[in-house]
C-alpha atoms as a PDB file:
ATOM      1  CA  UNK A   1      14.855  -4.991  29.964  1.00  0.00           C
ATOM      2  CA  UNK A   2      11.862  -2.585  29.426  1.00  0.00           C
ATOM      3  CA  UNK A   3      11.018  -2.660  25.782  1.00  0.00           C
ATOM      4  CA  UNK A   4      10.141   1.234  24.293  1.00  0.00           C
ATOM      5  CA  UNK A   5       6.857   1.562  22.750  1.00  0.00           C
ATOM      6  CA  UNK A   6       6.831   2.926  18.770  1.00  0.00           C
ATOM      7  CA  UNK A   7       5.097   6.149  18.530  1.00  0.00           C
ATOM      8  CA  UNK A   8       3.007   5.505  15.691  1.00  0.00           C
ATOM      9  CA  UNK A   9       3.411   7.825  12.752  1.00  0.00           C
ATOM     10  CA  UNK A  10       1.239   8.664   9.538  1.00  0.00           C
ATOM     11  CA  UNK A  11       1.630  10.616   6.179  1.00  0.00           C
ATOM     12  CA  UNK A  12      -1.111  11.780   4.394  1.00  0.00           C
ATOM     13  CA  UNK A  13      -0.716  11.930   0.612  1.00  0.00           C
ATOM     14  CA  UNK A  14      -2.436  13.445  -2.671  1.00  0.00           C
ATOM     15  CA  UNK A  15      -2.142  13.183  -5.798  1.00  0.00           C
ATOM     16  CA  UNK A  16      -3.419  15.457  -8.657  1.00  0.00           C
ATOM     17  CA  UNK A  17      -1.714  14.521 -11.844  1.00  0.00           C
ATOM     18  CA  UNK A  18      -3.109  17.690 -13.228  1.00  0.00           C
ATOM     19  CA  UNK A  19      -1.642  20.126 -10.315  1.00  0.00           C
ATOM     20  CA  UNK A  20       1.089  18.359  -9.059  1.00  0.00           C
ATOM     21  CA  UNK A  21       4.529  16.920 -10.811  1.00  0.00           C
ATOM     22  CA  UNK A  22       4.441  14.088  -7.915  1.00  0.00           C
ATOM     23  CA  UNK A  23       2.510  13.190  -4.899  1.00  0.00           C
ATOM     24  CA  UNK A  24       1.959  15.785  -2.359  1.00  0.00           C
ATOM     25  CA  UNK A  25       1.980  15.455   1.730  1.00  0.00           C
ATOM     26  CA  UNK A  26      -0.944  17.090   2.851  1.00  0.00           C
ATOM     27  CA  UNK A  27      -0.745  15.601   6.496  1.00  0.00           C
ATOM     28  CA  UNK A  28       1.876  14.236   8.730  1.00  0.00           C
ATOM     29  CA  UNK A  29       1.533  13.328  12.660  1.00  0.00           C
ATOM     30  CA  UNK A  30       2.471  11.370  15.485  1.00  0.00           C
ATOM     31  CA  UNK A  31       0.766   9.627  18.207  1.00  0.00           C
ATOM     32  CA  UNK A  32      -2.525  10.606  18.716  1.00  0.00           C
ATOM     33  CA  UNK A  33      -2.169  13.128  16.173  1.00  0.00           C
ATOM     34  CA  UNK A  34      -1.239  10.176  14.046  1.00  0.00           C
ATOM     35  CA  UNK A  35      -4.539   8.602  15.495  1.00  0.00           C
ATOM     36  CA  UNK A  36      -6.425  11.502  14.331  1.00  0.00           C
ATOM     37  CA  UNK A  37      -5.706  11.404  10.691  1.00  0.00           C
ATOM     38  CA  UNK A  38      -6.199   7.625  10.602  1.00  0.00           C
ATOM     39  CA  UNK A  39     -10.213   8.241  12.205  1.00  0.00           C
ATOM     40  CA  UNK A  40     -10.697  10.820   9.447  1.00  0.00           C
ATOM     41  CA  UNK A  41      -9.302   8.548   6.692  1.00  0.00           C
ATOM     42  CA  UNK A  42     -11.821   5.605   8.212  1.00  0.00           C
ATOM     43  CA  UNK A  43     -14.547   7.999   8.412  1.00  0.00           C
ATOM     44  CA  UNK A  44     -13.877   9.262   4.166  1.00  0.00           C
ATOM     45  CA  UNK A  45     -13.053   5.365   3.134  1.00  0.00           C
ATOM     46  CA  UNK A  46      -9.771   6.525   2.247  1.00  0.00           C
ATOM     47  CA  UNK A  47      -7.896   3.719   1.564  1.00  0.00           C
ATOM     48  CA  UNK A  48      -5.061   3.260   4.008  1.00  0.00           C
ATOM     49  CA  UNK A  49      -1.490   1.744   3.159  1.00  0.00           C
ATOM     50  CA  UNK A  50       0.527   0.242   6.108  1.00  0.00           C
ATOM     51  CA  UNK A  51       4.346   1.058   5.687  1.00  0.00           C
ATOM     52  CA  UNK A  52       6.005   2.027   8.746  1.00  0.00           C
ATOM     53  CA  UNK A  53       9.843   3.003   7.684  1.00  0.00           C
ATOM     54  CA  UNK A  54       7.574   5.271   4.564  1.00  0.00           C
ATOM     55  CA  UNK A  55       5.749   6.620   7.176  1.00  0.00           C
ATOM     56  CA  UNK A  56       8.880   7.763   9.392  1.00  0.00           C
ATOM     57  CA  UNK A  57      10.139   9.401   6.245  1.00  0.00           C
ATOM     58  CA  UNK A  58       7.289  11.468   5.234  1.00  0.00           C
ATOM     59  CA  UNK A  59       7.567  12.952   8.648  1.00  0.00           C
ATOM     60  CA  UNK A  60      10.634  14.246   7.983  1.00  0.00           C
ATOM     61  CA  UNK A  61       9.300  16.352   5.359  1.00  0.00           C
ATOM     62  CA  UNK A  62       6.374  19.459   5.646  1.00  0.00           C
ATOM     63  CA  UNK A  63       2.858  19.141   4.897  1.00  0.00           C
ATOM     64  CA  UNK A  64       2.970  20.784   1.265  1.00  0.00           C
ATOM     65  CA  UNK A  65       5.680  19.238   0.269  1.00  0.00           C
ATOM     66  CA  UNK A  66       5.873  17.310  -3.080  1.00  0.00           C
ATOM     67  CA  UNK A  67       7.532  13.516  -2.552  1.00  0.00           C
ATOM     68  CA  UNK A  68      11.057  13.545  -3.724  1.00  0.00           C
ATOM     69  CA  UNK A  69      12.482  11.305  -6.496  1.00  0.00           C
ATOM     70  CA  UNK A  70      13.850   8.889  -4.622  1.00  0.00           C
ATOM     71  CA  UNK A  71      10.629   7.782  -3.017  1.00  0.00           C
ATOM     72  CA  UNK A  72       8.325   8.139  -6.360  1.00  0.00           C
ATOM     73  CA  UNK A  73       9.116   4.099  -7.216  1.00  0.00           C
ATOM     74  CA  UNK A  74       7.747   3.395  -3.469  1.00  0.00           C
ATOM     75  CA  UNK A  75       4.409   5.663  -3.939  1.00  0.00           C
ATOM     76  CA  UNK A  76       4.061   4.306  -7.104  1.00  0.00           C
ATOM     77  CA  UNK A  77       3.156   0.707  -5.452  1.00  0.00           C
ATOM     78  CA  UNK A  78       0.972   2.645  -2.876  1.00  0.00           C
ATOM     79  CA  UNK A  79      -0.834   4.302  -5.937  1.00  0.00           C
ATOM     80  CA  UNK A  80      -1.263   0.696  -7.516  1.00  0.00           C
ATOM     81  CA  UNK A  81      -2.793  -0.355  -4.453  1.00  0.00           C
ATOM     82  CA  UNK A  82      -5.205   2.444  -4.264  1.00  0.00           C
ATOM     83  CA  UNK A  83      -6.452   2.123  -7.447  1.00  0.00           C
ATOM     84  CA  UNK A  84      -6.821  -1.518  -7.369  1.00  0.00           C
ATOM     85  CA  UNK A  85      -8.960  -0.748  -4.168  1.00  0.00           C
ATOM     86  CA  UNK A  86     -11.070   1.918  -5.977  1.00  0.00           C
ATOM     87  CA  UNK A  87     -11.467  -0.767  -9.345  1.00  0.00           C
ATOM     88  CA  UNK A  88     -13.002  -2.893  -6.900  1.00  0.00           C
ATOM     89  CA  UNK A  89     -15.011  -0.673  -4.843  1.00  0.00           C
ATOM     90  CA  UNK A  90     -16.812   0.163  -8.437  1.00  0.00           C
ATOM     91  CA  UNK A  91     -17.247  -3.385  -9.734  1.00  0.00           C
ATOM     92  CA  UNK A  92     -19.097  -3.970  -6.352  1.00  0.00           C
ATOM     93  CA  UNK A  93     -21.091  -0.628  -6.145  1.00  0.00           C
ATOM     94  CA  UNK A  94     -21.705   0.152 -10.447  1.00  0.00           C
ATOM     95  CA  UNK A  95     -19.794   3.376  -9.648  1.00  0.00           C
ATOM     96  CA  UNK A  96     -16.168   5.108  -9.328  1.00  0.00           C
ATOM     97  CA  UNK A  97     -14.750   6.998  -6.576  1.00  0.00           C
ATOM     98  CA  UNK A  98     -13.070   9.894  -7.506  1.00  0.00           C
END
């Protein structure tokens, strides 16, 4: 039985308590698209958050969009994570990242 290989998908998400009333997408892709976005985040040390069925998801939605409700509890984590990240990163370098 020949086993189908997972296009890889990303979301790429902001958030700007200031602009926005929840996160915003401001990329989606697949494959090497996907690929793409992940080399730029690597390249900016943007923190990046593993979560495949979040991922699929997002890409159901358009870049621009805001996150819905029901996924705000799930993004919330992400956001804990990211900021835990960026606590650390200036603890070990004297400095925040903005």
């Amino acid at each position: 039985m020949l086993q189908k290989k997972k296009i890889k998908k990303v979301a790429a998400l902001k958030y700007s308590p200031e602009e926005n009333n929840a996160p915003q997408i401001i990329g989606i892709g697949k494959g090497e698209n996907a690929e793409k976005i992940l080399e730029k985040a690597r390249e900016h040390n943007i923190p990046i958050y593993e979560d495949e069925e979040l991922a699929n998801t997002l890409n159901s939605f358009n870049v621009g969009d805001e996150i819905p409700p029901e996924l705000y509890e799930v993004v919330a984590q992400i956001l804990v994570f990211i900021g835990d990240i960026d606590k650390r990163y200036g603890d070990k370098y004297g400095q925040k990242r903005r």
